[in-house]
Protein backbone atom coordinates (compact mmCIF):
# COMPACT_ATOMS: atom_id res chain seq x y z
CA UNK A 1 34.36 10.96 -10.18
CA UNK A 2 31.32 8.76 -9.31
CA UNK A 3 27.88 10.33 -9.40
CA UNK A 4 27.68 9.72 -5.51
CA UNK A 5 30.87 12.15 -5.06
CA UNK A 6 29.54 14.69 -6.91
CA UNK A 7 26.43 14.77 -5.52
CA UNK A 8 27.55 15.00 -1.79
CA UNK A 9 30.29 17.85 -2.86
CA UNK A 10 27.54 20.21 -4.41
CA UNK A 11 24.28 19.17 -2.36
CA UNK A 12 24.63 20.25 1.19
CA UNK A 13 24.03 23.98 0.26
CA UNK A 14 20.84 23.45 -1.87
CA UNK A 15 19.03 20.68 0.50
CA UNK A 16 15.72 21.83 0.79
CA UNK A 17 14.98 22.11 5.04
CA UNK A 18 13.92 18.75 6.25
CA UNK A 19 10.71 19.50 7.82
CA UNK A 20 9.68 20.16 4.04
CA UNK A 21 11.53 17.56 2.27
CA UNK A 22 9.75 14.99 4.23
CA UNK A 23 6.42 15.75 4.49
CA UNK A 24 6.49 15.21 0.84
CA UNK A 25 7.22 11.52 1.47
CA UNK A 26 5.59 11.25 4.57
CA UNK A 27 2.52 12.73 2.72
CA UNK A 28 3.03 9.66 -0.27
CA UNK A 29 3.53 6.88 2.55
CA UNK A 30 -0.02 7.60 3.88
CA UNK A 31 -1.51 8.07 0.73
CA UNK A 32 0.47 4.59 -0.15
CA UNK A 33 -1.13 2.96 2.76
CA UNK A 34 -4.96 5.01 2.12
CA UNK A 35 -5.11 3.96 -1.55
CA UNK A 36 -5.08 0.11 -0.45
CA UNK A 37 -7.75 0.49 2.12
CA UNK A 38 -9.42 2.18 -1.11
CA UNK A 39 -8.62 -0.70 -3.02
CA UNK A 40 -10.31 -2.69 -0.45
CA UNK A 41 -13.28 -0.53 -0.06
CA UNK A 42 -13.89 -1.09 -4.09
CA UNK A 43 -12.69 -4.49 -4.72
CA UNK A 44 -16.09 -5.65 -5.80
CA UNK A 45 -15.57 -2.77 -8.88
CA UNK A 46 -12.02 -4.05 -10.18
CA UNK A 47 -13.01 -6.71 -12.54
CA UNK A 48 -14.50 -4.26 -15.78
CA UNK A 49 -13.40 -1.66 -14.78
CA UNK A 50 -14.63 1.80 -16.58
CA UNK A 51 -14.19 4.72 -15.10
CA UNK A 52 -16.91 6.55 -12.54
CA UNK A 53 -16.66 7.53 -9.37
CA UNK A 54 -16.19 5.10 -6.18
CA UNK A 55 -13.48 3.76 -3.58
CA UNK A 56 -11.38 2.36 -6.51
CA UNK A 57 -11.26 5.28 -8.39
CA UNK A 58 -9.90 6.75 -5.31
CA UNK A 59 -7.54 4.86 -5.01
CA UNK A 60 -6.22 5.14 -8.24
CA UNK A 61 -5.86 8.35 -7.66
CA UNK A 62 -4.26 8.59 -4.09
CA UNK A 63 -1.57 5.88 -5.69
CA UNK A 64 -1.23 8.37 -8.57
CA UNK A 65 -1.75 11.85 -7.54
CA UNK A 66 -0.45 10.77 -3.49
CA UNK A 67 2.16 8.23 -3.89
CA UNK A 68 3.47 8.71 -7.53
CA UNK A 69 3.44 13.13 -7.79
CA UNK A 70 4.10 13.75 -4.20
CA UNK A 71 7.77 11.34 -4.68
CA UNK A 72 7.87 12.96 -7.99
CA UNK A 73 7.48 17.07 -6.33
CA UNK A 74 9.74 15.69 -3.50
CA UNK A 75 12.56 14.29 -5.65
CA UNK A 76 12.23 16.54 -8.41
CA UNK A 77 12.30 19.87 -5.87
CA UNK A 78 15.32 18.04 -3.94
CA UNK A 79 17.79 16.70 -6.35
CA UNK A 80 17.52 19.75 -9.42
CA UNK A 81 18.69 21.98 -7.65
CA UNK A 82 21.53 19.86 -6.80
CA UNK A 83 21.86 18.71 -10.75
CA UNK A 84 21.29 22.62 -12.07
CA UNK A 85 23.62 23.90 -9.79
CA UNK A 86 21.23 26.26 -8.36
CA UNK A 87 18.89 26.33 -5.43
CA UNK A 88 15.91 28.22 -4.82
CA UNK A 89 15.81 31.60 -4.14
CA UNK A 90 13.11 31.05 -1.35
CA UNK A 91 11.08 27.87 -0.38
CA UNK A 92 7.56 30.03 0.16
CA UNK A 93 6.40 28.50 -3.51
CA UNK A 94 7.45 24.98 -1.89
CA UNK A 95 5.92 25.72 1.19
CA UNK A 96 2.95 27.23 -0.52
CA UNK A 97 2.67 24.11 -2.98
CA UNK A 98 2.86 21.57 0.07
CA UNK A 99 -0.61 22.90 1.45
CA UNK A 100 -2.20 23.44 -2.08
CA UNK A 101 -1.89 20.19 -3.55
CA UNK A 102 -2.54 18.61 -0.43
CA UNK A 103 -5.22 19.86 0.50
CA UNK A 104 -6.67 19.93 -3.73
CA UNK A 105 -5.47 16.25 -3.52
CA UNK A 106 -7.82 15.27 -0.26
CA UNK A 107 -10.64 16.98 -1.30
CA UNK A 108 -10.50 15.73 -4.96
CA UNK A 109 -9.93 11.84 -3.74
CA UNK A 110 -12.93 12.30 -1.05
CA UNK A 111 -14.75 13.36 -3.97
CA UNK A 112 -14.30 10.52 -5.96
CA UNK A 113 -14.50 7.93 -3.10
CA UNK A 114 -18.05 9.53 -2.46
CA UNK A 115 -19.02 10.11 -5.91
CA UNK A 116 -19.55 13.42 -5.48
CA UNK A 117 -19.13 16.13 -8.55
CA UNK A 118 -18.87 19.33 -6.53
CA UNK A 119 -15.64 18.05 -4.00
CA UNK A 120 -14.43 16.32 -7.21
CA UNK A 121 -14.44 19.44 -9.49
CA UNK A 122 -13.17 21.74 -6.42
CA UNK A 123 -10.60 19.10 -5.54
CA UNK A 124 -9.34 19.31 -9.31
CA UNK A 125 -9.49 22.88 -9.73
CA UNK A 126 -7.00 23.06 -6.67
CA UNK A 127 -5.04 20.66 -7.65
CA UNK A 128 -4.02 21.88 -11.02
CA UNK A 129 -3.49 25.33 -9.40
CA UNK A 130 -0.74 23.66 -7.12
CA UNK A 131 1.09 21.90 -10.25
CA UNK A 132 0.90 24.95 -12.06
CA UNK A 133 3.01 26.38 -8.81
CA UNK A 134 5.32 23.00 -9.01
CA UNK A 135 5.60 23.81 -12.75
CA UNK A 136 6.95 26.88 -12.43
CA UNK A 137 9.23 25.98 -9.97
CA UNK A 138 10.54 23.17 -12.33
CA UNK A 139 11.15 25.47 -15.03
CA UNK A 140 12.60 28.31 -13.61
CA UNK A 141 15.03 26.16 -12.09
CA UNK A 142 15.66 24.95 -15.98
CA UNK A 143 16.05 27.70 -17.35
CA UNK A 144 18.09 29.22 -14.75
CA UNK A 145 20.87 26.35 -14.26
CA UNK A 146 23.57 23.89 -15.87
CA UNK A 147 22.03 21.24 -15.50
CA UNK A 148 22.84 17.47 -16.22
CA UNK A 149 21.82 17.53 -19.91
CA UNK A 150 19.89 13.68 -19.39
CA UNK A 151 18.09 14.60 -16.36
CA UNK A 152 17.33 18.24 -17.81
CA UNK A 153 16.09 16.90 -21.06
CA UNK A 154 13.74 13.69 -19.41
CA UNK A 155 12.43 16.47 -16.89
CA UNK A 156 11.46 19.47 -19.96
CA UNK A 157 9.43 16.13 -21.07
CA UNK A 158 7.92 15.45 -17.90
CA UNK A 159 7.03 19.25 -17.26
CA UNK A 160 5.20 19.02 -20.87
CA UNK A 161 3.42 15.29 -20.43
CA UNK A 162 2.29 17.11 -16.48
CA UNK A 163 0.89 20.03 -18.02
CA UNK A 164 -1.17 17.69 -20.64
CA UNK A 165 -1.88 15.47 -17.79
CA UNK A 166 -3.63 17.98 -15.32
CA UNK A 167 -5.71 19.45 -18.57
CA UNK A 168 -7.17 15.80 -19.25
CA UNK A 169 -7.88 15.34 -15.40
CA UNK A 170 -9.81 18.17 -15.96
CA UNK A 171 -11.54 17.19 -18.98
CA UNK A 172 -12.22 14.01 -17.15
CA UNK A 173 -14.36 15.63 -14.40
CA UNK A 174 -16.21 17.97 -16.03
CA UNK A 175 -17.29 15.42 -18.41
CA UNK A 176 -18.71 13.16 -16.04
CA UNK A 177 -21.25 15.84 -15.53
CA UNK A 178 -22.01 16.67 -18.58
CA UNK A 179 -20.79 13.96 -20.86
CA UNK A 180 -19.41 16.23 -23.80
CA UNK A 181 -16.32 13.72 -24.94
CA UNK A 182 -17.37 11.46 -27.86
CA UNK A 183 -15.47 8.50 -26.18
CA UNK A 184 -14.90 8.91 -22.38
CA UNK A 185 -13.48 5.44 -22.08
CA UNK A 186 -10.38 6.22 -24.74
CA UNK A 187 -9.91 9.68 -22.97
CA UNK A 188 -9.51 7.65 -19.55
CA UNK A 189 -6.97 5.49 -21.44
CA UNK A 190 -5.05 8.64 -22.60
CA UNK A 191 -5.02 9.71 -19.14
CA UNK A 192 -3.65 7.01 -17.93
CA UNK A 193 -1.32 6.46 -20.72
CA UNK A 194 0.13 10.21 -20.39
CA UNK A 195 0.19 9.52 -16.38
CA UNK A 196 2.34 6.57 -16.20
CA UNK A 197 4.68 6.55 -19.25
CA UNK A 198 4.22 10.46 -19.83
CA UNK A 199 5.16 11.96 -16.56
CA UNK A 200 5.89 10.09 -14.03
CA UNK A 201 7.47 7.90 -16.26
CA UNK A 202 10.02 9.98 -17.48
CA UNK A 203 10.51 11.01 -14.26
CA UNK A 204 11.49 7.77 -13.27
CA UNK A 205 14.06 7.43 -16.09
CA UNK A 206 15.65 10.69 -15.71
CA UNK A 207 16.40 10.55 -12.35
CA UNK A 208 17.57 7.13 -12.55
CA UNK A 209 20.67 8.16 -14.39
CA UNK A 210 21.14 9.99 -10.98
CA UNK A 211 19.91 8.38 -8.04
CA UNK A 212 20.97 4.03 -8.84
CA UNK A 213 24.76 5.66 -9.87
CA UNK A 214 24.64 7.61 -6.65
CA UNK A 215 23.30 4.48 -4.41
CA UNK A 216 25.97 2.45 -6.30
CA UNK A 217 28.96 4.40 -6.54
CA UNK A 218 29.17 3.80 -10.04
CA UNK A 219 29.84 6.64 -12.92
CA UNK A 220 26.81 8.49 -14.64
CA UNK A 221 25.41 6.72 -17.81
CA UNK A 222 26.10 7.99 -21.12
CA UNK A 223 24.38 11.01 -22.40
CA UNK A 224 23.79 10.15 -25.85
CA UNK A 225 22.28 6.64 -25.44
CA UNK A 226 19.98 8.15 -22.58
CA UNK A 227 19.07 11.11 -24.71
CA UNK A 228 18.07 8.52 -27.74
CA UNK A 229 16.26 6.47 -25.43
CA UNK A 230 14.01 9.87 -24.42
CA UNK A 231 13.54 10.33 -27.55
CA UNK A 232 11.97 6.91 -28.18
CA UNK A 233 10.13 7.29 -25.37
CA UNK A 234 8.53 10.59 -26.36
CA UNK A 235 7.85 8.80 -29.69
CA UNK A 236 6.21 6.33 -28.06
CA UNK A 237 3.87 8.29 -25.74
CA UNK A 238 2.59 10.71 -28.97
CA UNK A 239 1.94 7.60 -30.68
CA UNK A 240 0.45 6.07 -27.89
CA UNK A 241 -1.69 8.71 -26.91
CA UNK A 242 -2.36 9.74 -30.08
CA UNK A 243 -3.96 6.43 -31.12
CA UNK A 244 -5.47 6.10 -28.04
CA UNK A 245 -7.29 9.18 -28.20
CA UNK A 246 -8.68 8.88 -31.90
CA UNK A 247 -9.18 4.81 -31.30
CA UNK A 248 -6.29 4.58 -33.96
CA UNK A 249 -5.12 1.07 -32.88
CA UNK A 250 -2.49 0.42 -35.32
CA UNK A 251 -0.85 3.90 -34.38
CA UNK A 252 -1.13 2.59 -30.20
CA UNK A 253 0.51 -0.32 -31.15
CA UNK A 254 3.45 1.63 -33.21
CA UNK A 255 3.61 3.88 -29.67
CA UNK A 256 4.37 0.66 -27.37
CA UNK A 257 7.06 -0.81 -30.02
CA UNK A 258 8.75 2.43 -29.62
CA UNK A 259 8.02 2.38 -25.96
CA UNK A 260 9.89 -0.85 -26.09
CA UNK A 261 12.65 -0.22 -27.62
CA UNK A 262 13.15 3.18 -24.94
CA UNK A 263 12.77 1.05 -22.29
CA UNK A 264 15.22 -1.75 -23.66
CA UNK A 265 18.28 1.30 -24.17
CA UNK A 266 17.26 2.34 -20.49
CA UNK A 267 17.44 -1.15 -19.11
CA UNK A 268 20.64 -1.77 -20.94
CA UNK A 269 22.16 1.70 -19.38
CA UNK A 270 21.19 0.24 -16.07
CA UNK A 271 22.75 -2.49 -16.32
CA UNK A 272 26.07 -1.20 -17.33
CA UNK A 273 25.96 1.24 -14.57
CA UNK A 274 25.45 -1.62 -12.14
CA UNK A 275 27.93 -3.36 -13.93
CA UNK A 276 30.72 -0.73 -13.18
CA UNK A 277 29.40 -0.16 -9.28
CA UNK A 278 32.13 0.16 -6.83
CA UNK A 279 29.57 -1.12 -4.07
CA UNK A 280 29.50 -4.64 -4.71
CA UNK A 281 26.83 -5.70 -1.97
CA UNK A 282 23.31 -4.28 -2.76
CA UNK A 283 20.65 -4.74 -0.12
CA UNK A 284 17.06 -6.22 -0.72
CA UNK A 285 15.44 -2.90 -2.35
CA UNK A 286 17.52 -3.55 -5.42
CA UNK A 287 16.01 -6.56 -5.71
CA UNK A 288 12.42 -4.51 -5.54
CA UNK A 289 14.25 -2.23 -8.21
CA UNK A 290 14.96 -5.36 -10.22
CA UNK A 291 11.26 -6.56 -10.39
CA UNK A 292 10.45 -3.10 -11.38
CA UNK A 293 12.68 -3.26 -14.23
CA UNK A 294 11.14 -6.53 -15.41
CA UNK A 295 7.98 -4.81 -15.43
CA UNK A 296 8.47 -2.15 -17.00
CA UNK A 297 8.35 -4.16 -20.85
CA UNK A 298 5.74 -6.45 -19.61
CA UNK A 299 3.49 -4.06 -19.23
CA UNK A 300 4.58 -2.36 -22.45
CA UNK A 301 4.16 -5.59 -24.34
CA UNK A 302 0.62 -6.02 -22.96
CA UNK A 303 0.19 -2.31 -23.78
CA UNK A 304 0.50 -3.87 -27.56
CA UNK A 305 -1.22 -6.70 -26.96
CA UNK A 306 -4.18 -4.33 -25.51
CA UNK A 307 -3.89 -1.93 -29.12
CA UNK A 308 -4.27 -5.27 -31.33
CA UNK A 309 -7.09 -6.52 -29.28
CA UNK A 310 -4.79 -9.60 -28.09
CA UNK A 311 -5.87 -8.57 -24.59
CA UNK A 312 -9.24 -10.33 -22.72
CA UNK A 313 -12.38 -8.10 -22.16
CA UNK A 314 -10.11 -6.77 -19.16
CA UNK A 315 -7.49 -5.86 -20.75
CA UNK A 316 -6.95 -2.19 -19.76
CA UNK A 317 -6.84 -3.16 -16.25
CA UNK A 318 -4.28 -5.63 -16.59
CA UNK A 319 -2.29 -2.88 -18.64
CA UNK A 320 -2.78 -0.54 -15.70
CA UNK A 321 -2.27 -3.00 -12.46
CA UNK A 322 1.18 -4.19 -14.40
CA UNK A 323 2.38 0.00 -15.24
CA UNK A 324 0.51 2.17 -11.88
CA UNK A 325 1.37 -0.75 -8.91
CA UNK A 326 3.28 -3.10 -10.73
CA UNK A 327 6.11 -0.92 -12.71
CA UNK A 328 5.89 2.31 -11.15
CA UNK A 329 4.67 2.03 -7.31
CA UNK A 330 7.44 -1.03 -6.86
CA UNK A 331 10.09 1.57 -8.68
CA UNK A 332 9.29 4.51 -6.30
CA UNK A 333 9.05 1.89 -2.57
CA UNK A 334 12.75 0.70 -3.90
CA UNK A 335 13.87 4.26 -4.25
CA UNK A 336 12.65 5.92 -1.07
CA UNK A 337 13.97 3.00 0.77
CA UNK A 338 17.28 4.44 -0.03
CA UNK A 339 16.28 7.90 -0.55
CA UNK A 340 14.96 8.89 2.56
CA UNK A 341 17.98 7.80 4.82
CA UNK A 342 20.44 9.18 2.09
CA UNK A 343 18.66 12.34 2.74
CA UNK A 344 17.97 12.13 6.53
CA UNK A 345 22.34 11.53 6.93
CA UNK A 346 22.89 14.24 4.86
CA UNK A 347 20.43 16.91 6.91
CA UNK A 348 22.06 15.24 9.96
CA UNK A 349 25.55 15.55 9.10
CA UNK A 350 24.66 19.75 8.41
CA UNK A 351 23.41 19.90 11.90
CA UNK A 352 25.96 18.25 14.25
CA UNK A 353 30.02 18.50 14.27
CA UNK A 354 30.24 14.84 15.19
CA UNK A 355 29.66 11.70 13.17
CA UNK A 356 26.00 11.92 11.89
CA UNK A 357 23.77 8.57 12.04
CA UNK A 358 24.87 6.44 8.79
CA UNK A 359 22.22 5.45 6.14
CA UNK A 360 22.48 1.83 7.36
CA UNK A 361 21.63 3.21 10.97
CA UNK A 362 18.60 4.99 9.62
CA UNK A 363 17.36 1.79 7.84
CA UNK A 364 15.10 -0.43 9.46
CA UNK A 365 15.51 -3.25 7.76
CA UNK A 366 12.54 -5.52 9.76
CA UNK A 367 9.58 -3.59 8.36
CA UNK A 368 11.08 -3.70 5.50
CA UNK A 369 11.67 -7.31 4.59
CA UNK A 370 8.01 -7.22 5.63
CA UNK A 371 6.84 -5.02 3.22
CA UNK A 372 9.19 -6.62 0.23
CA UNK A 373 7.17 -10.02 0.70
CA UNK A 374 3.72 -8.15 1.46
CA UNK A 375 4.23 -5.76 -1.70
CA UNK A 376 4.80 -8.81 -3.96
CA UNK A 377 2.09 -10.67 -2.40
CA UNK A 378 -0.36 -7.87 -3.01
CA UNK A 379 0.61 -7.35 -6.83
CA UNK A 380 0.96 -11.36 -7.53
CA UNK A 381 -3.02 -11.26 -5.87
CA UNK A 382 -3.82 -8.39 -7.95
CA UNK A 383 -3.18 -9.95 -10.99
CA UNK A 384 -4.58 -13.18 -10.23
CA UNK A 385 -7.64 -11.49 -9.06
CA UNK A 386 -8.16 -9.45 -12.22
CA UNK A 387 -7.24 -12.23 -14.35
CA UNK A 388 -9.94 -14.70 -12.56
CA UNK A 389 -12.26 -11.50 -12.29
CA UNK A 390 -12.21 -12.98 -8.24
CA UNK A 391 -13.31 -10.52 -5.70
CA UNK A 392 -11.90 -12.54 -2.75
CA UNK A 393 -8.40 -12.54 -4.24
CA UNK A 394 -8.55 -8.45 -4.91
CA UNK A 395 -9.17 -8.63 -1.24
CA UNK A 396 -6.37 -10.50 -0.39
CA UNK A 397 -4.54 -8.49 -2.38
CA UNK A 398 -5.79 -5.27 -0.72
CA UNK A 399 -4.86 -6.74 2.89
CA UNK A 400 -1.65 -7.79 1.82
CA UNK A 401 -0.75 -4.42 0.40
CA UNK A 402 -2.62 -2.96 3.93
CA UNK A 403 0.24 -4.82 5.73
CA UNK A 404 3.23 -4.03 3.44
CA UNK A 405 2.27 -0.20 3.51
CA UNK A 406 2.35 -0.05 7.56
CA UNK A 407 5.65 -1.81 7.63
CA UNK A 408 7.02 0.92 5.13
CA UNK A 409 5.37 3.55 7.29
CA UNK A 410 6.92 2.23 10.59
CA UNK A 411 10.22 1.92 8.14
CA UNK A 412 9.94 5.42 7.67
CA UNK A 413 8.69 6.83 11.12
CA UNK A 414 11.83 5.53 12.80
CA UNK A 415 14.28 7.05 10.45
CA UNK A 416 12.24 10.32 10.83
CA UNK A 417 12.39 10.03 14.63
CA UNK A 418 16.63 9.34 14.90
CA UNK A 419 17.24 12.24 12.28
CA UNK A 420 14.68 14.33 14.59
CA UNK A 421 16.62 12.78 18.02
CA UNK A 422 20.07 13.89 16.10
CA UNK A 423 18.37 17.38 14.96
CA UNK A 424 16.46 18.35 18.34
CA UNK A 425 19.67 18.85 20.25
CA UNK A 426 21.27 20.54 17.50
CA UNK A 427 18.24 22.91 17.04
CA UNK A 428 18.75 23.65 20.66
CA UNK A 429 22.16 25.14 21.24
């Protein structure tokens, strides 16, 4: 049985009510479009960057904390259930955790863009209150289903690199005020480190031996070669943060060779599983998923290069423009653009008795060619412009990414408008 017929024969009972699954994502496609007018806002601060408040700190953290947790609560809320076999009793927490974090979220990123402690520290204080709700969510589902043992296993490790995550954050802001950490700069990196490859990185990887067999039609990967390559991955982020954290360089360097060699057993599982696919023609957001992939050990490698000081004086922001928009940001755009029709023809085919829109119907496929060649365009810029330490080109960059984000947002206001002009009538009656 392929992944995608096991997922349709269990899910329709457990789907979360539309009107909360999607304001997840809507949520991380405005934050996706707000943290490049950020971007723009600070592109004079780019090149050296060190930390401190300002518009690109903001926007690191509305592409983080907006675009990358919000698909991560979304997904992760939507699809356990469906791979423990158990749904939620009630979706008050959900409900509950929607307004929280967003709300934590807003007032935390205003904070920063302003460089303002008291919005910042309230903003933070909120926010970890809502992912301590989303944590306990996680786990009780966990504990209380059979779930897939890959995606169970890369999501215990997520829960645990989330809850170090949101202490750091923490840590982070209080020390700006009163400068207590010994080395703020290799705290930041360990924040970053534990943010990309800890959380929402295994995130990524878990749920990929889900969602690509589903999109594919193609059988679940292994268990055993995914479990080994979590467990080279959690390797690698101990070491990793480890040696970050004490300025242990060697040990940093150890962390991304083991890093590597995760992301080399999760690559090759990919590519058998698109190997065996019963859906021979892909569309263009598997070539976005394809870049992604690429990414993912280029950025590791200059993660290395970075630990042995192979790196220029900017090196830390070329290892964070290749892992926060380059690896993860391009992963998560491919994956909603299938996602979020998957999901709206599934709540649509609950609500009528007739044929419900298809995916392909729900799929705009303009605005999105538009935002494939605007999203590359922005990250090629961004990298050039760090690189050349170039304002103008960060600014480029920004405006390109400007564009690409409103074509993904007009991508996904017409799918949410024919799964609302399939639901109204429905609703009705």
């Amino acid at each position: 049985m392929t992944m995608a017929a096991a997922f349709l024969g269990s899910a329709g009972g457990r789907l979360l009510p539309a009107s909360l699954t999607f304001r997840f994502f809507g949520a991380a496609v405005v934050c996706h479009l707000a943290a490049w007018i950020c971007l723009l806002l600070g592109a004079d601060d780019l090149a050296g960057f060190q930390g401190g408040g300002g518009w690109l700190l903001a926007a690191l953290h509305l592409l983080t904390l907006g675009v990358f947790v919000m698909t991560g609560m979304a997904a992760s809320l939507q699809l356990l259930p469906v791979a423990t076999l158990q749904g939620f009793a009630s979706v008050r927490p959900v409900r509950l955790l929607w307004w929280l974090y967003l709300g934590g979220m807003l007032l935390l990123t205003a904070g920063m863009g302003a460089a303002r402690h008291l919005p910042m520290a309230a903003g933070g204080a909120v926010t970890v209150a809502a992912l301590a709700i989303y944590l306990w969510l996680l786990i009780g589902n966990l504990r209380g289903g059979r779930a897939m043992p890959a995606v169970a296993a890369h999501a215990w490790a997520a829960i645990a690199a989330l809850a170090v995550l949101a202490l750091l954050g923490l840590v982070l802001i209080v020390n700006q005020e009163h400068g207590f950490l010994p080395d703020a700069g290799r705290a930041a990196a360990t924040h970053m480190l534990v943010a990309g490859y800890g959380f929402m990185g295994l995130f990524a990887l878990g749920f990929s031996y889900v969602l690509v067999p589903m999109f594919v039609l193609a059988p679940a990967p292994a268990v055993r070669p995914a479990l080994a390559s979590l467990a080279l991955a959690v390797l690698g982020l101990g070491l990793g943060a480890g040696g970050a954290w004490h300025g242990r360089d060697g040990l940093a360097a150890a962390g991304g060779v083991a890093g590597l060699l995760a992301a080399a057993l999760y690559l090759w599982l990919m590519r058998q599983t698109l190997r065996q696919r019963m859906r021979k023609r892909l569309g263009p957001e598997f070539t976005l998923l394809r870049i992604a992939w690429v990414l993912l050990p280029i950025s590791l490698l200059a993660a290395i290069a970075w630990a042995l000081d192979l790196m220029p004086e900017d090196g830390p922001v070329l290892v964070g423009l290749l892992l926060l928009p380059g690896w993860l940001l391009t992963f998560l755009l491919a994956i909603l653009q299938r996602i979020v029709p998957f999901l709206a023809s599934m709540h649509a085919a609950r609500a009528v008795k007739r044929a419900p829109p298809t995916v392909s119907a729900l799929t705009a496929r303009g605005p999105l060619a538009v935002h494939f060649y605007c999203h590359l365009a922005a990250l090629a810029l961004l990298l050039a412009g760090a690189l050349l330490a170039e304002t103008w080109l960060i600014r480029l960059a920004a405006l390109s990414g400007i564009a690409g984000a409103l074509a993904f947002a007009l991508f996904f206001v017409r799918a949410m408008l024919k799964l609302a002009a399939v639901l109204r009538p429905a609703i009705a009656t």
